[in-house]
C-alpha atoms as a PDB file:
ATOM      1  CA  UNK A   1       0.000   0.000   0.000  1.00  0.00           C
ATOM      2  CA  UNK A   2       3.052   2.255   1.025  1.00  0.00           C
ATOM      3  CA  UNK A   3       4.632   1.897  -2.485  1.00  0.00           C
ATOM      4  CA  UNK A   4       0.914   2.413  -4.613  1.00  0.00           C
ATOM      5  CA  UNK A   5       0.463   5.508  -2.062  1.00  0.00           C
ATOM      6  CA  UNK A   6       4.031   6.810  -3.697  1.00  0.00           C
ATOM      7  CA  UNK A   7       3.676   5.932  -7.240  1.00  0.00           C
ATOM      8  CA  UNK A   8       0.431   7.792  -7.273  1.00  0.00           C
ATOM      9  CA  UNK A   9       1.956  10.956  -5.370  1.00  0.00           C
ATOM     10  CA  UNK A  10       4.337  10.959  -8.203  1.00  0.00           C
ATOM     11  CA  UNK A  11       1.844  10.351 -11.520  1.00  0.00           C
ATOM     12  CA  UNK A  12       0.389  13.303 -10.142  1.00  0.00           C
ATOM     13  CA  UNK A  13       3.370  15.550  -9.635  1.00  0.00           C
ATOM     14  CA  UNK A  14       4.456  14.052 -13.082  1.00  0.00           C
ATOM     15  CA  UNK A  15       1.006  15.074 -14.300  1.00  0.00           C
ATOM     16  CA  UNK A  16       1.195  18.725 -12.879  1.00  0.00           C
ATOM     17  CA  UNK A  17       4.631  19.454 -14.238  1.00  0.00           C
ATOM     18  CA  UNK A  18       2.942  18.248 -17.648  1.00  0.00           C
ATOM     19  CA  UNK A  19       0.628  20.369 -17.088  1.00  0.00           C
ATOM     20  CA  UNK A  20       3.388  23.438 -17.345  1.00  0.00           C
ATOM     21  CA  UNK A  21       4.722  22.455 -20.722  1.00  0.00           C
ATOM     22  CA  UNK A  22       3.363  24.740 -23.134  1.00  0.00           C
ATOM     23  CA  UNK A  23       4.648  22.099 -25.940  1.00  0.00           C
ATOM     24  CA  UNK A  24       7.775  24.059 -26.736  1.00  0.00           C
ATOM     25  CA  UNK A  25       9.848  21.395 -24.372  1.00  0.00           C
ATOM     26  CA  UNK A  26      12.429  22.036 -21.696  1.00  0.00           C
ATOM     27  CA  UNK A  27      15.412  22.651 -23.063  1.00  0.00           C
ATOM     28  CA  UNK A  28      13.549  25.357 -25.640  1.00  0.00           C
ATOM     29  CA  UNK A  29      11.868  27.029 -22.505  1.00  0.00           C
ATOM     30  CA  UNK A  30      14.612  27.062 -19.874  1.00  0.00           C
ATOM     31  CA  UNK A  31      17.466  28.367 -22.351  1.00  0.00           C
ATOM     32  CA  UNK A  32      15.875  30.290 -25.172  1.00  0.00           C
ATOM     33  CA  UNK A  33      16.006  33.874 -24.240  1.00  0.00           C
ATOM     34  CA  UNK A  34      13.751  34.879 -27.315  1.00  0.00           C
ATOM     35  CA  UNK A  35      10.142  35.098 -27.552  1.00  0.00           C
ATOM     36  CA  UNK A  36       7.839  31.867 -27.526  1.00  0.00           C
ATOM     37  CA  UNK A  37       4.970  33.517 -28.972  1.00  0.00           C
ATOM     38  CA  UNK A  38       4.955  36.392 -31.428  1.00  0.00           C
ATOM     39  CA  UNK A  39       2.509  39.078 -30.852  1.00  0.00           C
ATOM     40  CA  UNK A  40      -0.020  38.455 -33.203  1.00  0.00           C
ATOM     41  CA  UNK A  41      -0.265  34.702 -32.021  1.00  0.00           C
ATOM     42  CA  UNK A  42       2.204  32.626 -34.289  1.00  0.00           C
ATOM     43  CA  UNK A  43       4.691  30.905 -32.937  1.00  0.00           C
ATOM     44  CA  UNK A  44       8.738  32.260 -33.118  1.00  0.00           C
ATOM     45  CA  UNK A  45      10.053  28.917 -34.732  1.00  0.00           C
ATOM     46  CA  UNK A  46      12.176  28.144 -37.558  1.00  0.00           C
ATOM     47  CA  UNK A  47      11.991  24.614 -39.067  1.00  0.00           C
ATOM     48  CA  UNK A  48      15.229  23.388 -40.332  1.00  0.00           C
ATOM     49  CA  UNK A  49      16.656  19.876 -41.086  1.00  0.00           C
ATOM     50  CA  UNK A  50      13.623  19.823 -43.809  1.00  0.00           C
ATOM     51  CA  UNK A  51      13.550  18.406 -47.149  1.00  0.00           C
ATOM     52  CA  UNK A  52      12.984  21.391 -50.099  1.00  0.00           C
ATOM     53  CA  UNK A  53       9.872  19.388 -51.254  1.00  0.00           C
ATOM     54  CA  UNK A  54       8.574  19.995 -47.447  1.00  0.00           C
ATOM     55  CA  UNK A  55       8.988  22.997 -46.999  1.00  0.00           C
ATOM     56  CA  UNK A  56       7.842  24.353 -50.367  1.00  0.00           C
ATOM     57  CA  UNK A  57       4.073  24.779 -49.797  1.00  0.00           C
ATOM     58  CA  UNK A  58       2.820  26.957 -52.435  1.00  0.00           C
ATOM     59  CA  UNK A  59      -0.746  27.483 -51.554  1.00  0.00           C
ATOM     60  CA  UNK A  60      -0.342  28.226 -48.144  1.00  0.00           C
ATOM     61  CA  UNK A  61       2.593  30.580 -48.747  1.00  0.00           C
ATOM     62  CA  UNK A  62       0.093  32.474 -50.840  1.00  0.00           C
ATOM     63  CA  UNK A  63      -2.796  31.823 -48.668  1.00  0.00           C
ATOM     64  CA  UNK A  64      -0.805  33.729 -45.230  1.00  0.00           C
ATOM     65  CA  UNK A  65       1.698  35.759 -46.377  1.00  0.00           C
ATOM     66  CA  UNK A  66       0.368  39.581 -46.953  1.00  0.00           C
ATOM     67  CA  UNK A  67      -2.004  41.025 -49.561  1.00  0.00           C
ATOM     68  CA  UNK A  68       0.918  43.563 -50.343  1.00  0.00           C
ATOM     69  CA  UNK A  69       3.542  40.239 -50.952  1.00  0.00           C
ATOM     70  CA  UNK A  70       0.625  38.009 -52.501  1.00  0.00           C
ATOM     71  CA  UNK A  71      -0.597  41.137 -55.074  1.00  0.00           C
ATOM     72  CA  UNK A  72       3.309  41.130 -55.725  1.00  0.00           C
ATOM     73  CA  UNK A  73       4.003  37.579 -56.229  1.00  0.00           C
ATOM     74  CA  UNK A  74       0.609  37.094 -58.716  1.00  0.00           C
ATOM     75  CA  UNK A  75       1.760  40.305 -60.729  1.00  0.00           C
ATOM     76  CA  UNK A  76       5.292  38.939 -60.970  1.00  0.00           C
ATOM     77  CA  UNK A  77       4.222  35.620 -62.416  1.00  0.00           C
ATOM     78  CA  UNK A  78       1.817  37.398 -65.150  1.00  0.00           C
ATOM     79  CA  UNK A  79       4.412  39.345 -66.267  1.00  0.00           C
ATOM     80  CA  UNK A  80       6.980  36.722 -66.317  1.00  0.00           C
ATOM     81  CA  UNK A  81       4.950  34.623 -67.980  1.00  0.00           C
ATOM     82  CA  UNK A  82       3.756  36.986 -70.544  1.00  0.00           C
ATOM     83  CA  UNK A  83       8.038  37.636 -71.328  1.00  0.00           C
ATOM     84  CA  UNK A  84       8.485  33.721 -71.758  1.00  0.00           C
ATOM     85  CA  UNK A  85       5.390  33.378 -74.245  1.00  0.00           C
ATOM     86  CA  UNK A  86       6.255  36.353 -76.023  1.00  0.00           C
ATOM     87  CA  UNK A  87       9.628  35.202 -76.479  1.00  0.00           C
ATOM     88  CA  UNK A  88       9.180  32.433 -77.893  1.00  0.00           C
ATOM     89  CA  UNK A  89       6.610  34.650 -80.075  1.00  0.00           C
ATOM     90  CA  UNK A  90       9.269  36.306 -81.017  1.00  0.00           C
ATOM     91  CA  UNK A  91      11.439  33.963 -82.209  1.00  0.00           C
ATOM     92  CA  UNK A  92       8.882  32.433 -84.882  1.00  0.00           C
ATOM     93  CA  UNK A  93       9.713  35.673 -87.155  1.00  0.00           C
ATOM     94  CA  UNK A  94       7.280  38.225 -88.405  1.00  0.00           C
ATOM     95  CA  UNK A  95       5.528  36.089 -91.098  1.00  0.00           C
ATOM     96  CA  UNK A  96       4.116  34.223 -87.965  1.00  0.00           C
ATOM     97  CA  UNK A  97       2.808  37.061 -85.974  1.00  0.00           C
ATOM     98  CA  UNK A  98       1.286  39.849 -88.229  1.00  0.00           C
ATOM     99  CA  UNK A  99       0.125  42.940 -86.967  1.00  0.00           C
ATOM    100  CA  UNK A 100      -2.508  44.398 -89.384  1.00  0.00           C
ATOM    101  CA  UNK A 101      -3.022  47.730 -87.331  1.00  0.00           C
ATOM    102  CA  UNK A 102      -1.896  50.915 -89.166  1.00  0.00           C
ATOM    103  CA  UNK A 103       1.214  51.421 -87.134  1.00  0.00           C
ATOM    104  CA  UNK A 104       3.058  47.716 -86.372  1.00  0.00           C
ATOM    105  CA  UNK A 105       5.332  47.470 -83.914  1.00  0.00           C
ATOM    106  CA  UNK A 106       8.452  46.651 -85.444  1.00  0.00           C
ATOM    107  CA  UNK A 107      10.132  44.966 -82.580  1.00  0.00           C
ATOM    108  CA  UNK A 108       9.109  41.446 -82.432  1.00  0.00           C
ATOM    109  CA  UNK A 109       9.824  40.371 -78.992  1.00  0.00           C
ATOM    110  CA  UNK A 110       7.559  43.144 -78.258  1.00  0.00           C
ATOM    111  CA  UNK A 111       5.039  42.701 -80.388  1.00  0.00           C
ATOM    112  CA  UNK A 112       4.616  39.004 -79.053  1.00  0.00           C
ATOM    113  CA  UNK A 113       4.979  40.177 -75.296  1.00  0.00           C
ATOM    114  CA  UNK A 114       1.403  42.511 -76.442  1.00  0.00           C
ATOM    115  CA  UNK A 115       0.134  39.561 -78.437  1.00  0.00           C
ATOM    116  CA  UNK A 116       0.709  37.287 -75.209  1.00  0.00           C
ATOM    117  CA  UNK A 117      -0.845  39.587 -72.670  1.00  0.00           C
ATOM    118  CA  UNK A 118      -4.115  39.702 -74.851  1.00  0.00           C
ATOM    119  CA  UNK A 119      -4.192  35.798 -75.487  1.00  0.00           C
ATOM    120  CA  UNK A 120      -3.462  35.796 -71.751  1.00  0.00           C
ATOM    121  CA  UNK A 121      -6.614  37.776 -70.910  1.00  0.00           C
ATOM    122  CA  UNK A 122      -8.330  36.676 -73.650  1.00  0.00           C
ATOM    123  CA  UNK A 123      -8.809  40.377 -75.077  1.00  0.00           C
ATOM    124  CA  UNK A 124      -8.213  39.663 -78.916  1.00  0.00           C
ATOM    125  CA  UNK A 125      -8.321  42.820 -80.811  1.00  0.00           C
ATOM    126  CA  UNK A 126      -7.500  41.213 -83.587  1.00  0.00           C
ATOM    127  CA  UNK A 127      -4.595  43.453 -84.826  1.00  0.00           C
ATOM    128  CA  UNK A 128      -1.785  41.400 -84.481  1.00  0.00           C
ATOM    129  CA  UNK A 129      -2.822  37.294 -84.998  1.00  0.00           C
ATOM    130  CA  UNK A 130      -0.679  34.389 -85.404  1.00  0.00           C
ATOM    131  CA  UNK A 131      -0.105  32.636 -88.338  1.00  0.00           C
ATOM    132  CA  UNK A 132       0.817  28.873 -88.974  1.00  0.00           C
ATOM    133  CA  UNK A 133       0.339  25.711 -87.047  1.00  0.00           C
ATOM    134  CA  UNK A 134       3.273  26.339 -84.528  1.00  0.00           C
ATOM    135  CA  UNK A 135       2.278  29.798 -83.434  1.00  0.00           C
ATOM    136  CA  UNK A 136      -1.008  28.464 -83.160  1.00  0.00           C
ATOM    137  CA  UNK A 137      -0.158  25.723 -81.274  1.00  0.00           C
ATOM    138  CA  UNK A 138       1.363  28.235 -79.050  1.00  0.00           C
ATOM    139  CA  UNK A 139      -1.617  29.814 -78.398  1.00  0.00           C
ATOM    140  CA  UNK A 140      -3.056  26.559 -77.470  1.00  0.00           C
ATOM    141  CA  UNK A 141      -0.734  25.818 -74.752  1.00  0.00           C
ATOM    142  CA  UNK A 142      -0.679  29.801 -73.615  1.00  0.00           C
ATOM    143  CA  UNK A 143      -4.629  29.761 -73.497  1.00  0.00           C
ATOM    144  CA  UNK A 144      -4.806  26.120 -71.351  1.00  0.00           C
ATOM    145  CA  UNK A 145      -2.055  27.993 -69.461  1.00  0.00           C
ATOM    146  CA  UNK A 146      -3.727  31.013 -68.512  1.00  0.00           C
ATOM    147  CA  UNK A 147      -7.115  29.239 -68.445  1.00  0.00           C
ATOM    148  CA  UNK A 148      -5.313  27.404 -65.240  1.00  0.00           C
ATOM    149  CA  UNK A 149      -3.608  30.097 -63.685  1.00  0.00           C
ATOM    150  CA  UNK A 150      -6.764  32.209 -63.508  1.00  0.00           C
ATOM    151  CA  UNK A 151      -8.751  29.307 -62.354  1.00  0.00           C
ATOM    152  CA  UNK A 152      -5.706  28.999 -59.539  1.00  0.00           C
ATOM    153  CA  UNK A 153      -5.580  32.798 -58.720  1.00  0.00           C
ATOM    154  CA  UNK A 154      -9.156  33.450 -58.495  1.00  0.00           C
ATOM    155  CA  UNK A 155      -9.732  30.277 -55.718  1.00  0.00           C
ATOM    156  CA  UNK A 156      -6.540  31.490 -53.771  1.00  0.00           C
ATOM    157  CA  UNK A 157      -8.278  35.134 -53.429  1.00  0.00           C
ATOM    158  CA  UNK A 158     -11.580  33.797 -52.784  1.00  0.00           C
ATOM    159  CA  UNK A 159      -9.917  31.523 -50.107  1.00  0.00           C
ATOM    160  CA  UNK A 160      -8.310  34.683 -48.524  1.00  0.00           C
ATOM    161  CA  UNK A 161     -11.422  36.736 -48.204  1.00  0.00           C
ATOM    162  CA  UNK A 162     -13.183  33.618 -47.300  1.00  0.00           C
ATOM    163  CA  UNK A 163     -10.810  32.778 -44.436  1.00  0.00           C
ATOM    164  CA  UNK A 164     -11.796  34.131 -40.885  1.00  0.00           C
ATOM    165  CA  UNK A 165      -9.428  35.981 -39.437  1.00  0.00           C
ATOM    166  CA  UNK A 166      -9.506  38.385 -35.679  1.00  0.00           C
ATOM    167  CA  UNK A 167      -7.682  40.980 -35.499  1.00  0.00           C
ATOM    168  CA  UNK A 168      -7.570  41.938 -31.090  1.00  0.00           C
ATOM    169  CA  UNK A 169      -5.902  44.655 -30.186  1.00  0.00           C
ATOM    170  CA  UNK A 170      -3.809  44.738 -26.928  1.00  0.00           C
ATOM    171  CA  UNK A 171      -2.861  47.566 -24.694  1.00  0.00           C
ATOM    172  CA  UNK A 172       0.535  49.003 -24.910  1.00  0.00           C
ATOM    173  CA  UNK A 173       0.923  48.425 -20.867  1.00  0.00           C
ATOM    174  CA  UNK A 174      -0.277  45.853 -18.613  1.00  0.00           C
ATOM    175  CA  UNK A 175      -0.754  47.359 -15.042  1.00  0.00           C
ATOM    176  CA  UNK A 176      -0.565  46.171 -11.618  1.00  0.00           C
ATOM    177  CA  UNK A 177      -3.094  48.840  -9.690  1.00  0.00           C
ATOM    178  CA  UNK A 178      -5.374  48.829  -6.288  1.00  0.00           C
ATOM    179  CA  UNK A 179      -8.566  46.756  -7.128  1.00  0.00           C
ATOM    180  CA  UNK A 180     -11.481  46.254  -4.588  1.00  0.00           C
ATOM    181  CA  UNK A 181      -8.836  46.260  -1.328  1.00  0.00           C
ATOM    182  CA  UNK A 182      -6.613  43.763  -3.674  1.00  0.00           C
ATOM    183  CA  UNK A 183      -4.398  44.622  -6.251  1.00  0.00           C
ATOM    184  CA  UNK A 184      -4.980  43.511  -9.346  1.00  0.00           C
ATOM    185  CA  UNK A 185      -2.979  42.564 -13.017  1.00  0.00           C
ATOM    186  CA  UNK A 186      -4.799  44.384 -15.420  1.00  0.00           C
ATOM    187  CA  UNK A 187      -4.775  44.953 -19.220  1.00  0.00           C
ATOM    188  CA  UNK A 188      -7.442  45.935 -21.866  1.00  0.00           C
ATOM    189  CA  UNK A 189      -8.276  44.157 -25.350  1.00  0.00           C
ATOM    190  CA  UNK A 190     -10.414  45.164 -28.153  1.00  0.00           C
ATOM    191  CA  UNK A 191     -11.706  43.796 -31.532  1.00  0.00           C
ATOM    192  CA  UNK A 192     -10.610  46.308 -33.671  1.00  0.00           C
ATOM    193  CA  UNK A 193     -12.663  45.108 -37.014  1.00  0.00           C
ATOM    194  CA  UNK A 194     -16.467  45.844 -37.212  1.00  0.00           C
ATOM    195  CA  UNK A 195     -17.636  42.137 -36.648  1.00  0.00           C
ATOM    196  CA  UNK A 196     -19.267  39.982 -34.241  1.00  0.00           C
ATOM    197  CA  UNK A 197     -17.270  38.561 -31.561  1.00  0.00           C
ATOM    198  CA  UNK A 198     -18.905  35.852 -29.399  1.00  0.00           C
ATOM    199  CA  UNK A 199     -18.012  33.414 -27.030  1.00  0.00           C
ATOM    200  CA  UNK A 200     -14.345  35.034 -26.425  1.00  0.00           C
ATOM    201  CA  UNK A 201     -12.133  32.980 -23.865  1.00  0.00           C
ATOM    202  CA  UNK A 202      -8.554  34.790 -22.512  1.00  0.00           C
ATOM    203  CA  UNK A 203      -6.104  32.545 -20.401  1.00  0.00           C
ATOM    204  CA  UNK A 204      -3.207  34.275 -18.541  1.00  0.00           C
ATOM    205  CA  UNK A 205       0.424  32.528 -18.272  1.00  0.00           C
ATOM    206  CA  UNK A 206       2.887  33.436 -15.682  1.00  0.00           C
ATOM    207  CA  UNK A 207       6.371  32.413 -16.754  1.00  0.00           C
ATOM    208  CA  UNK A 208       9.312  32.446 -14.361  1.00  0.00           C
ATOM    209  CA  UNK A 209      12.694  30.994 -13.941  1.00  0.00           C
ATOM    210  CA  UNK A 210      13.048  28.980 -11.037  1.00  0.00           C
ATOM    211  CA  UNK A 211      16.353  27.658  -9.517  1.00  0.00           C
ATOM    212  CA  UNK A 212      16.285  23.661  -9.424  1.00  0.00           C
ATOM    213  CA  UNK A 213      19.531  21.691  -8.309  1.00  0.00           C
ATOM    214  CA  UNK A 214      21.671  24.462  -9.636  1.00  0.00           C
ATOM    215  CA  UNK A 215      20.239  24.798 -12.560  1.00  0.00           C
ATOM    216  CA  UNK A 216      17.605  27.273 -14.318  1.00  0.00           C
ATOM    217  CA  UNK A 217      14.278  26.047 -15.293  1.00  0.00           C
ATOM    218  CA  UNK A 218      11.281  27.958 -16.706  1.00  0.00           C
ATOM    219  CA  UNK A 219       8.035  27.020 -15.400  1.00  0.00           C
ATOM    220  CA  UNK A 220       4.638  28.083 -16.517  1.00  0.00           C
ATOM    221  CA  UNK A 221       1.760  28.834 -14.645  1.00  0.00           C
ATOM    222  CA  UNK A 222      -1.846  29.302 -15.265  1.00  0.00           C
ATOM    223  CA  UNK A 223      -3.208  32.288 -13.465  1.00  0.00           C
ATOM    224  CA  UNK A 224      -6.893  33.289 -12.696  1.00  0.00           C
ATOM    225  CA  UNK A 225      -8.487  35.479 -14.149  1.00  0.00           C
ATOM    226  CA  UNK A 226     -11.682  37.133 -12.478  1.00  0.00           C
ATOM    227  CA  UNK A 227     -13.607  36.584 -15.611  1.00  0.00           C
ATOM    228  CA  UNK A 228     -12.129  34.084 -18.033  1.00  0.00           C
ATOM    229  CA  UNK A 229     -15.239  34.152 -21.159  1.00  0.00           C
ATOM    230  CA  UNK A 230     -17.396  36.957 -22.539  1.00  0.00           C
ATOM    231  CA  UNK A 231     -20.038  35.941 -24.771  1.00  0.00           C
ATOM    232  CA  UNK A 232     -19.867  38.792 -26.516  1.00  0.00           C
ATOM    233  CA  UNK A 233     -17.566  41.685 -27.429  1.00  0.00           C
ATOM    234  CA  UNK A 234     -18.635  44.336 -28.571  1.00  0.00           C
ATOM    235  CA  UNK A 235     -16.549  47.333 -26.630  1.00  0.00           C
ATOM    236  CA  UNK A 236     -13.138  46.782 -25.065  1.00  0.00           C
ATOM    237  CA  UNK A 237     -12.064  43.737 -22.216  1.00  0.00           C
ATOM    238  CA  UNK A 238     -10.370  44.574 -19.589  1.00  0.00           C
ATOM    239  CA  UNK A 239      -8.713  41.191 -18.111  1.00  0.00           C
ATOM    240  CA  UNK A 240      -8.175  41.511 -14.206  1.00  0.00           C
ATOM    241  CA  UNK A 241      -5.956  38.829 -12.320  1.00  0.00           C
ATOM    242  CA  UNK A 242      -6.448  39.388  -8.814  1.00  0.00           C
ATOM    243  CA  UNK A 243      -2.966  39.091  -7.168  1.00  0.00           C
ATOM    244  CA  UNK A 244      -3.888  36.831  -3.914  1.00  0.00           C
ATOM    245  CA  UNK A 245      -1.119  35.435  -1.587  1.00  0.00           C
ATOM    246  CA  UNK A 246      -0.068  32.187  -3.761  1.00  0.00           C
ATOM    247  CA  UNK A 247       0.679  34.538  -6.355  1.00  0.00           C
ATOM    248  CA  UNK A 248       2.540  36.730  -3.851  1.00  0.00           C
ATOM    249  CA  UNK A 249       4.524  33.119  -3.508  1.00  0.00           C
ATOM    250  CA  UNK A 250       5.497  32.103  -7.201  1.00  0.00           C
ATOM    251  CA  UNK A 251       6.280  36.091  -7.962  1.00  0.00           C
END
């Protein structure tokens, strides 16, 4: 009975220093002197060790990164693209792309960069038109092409709007003030987009570097908050943590 009474007492001590471990692991929380957690929520790490194929994602690259880096990236491709097909344009000679209009352009590679943007967008003005069975081949593979990419494009932005995203803003400074003869951790949130917030849960961890056997461990701990969940939110949150005695202990 003695030795079930002890390997319970330690499961649970095992079980409440699990309980600590954000996920990140010891080693990452006791020496890392960087942050954990970025401020908008993603975590700080950098996966390395990783095959190319692995880490090449391309639709959520284009799905997270930035509207300024994603407009960027799509205009970049249609303009590359347009250069390679009106290169090779180009190259066919002048007898293979004529341009009817009353003033030609005289430089081919240009005139099939022009010709490869309209195919592209399927505009066809019908000025300068390809003539042959290898130039229209060309425009074959350039329409499939551009049929795809558009198809491509066109889900990836719909995706974008389509994903739900919050956007909580956070007050500069957290404060520890006088709170109903207590004193009180306190800081203030907001939604700062004009939606609906409902059912809005905040958790509070206290992390601190603790001295075991000569050695410096972090430790996380959960801390209470006076009102953990808000079913709605429609002005600002302020979070209070009343700062009792046991907190008075770990601090």
């Amino acid at each position: 009975m003695q030795n079930e009474s002890k390997i319970r007492f330690t499961m649970k001590a095992f079980e409440k220093e699990q309980d600590k471990d954000l996920g990140f692991g010891e080693k990452v929380s006791r020496e890392s002197r960087k942050r954990l957690l970025n401020r908008d929520g993603s975590f700080n790490v950098e996966r390395t060790g990783l095959k190319l194929t692995s880490l090449l994602n391309p639709y959520h690259i284009l799905l997270t990164i930035s509207w300024r880096a994603f407009i960027g990236w799509t205009l970049l491709v249609y303009f590359l693209s347009n250069v390679v097909f009106g290169f090779f344009y180009g190259i066919l000679g002048a007898e293979s792309l004529v341009d009817t209009s009353s003033t030609p352009t005289e430089n081919l590679y240009l005139r099939g960069f022009f010709f490869s943007v309209q195919t592209f967008a399927t505009i066809g003005y019908g000025t300068i038109h390809p003539v042959g069975i290898i130039p229209n081949l060309l425009v074959t593979i350039e329409s499939y092409y551009s049929m795809i990419m558009t198809a491509l494009v066109t889900g990836i932005v719909f995706a974008r709007f389509a994903r739900p995203t919050a956007k909580i803003l956070f007050s500069d400074h957290a404060i520890i003030t006088p709170y109903q003869d207590k004193t009180a951790f306190m800081l203030r949130l907001v939604n700062s987009r004009n939606n609906q917030l409902i059912e809005v849960e905040a958790k509070i961890m206290f992390s601190r570097l603790i001295d075991e056997e000569g050695k410096k461990n972090r430790r996380f701990e959960m801390l209470e908050l006076e009102r953990e969940r808000v079913s709605f939110l429609p002005l600002a949150w302020t979070i209070v943590h009343p700062i009792d005695e046991k907190v008075r202990c770990l601090g």
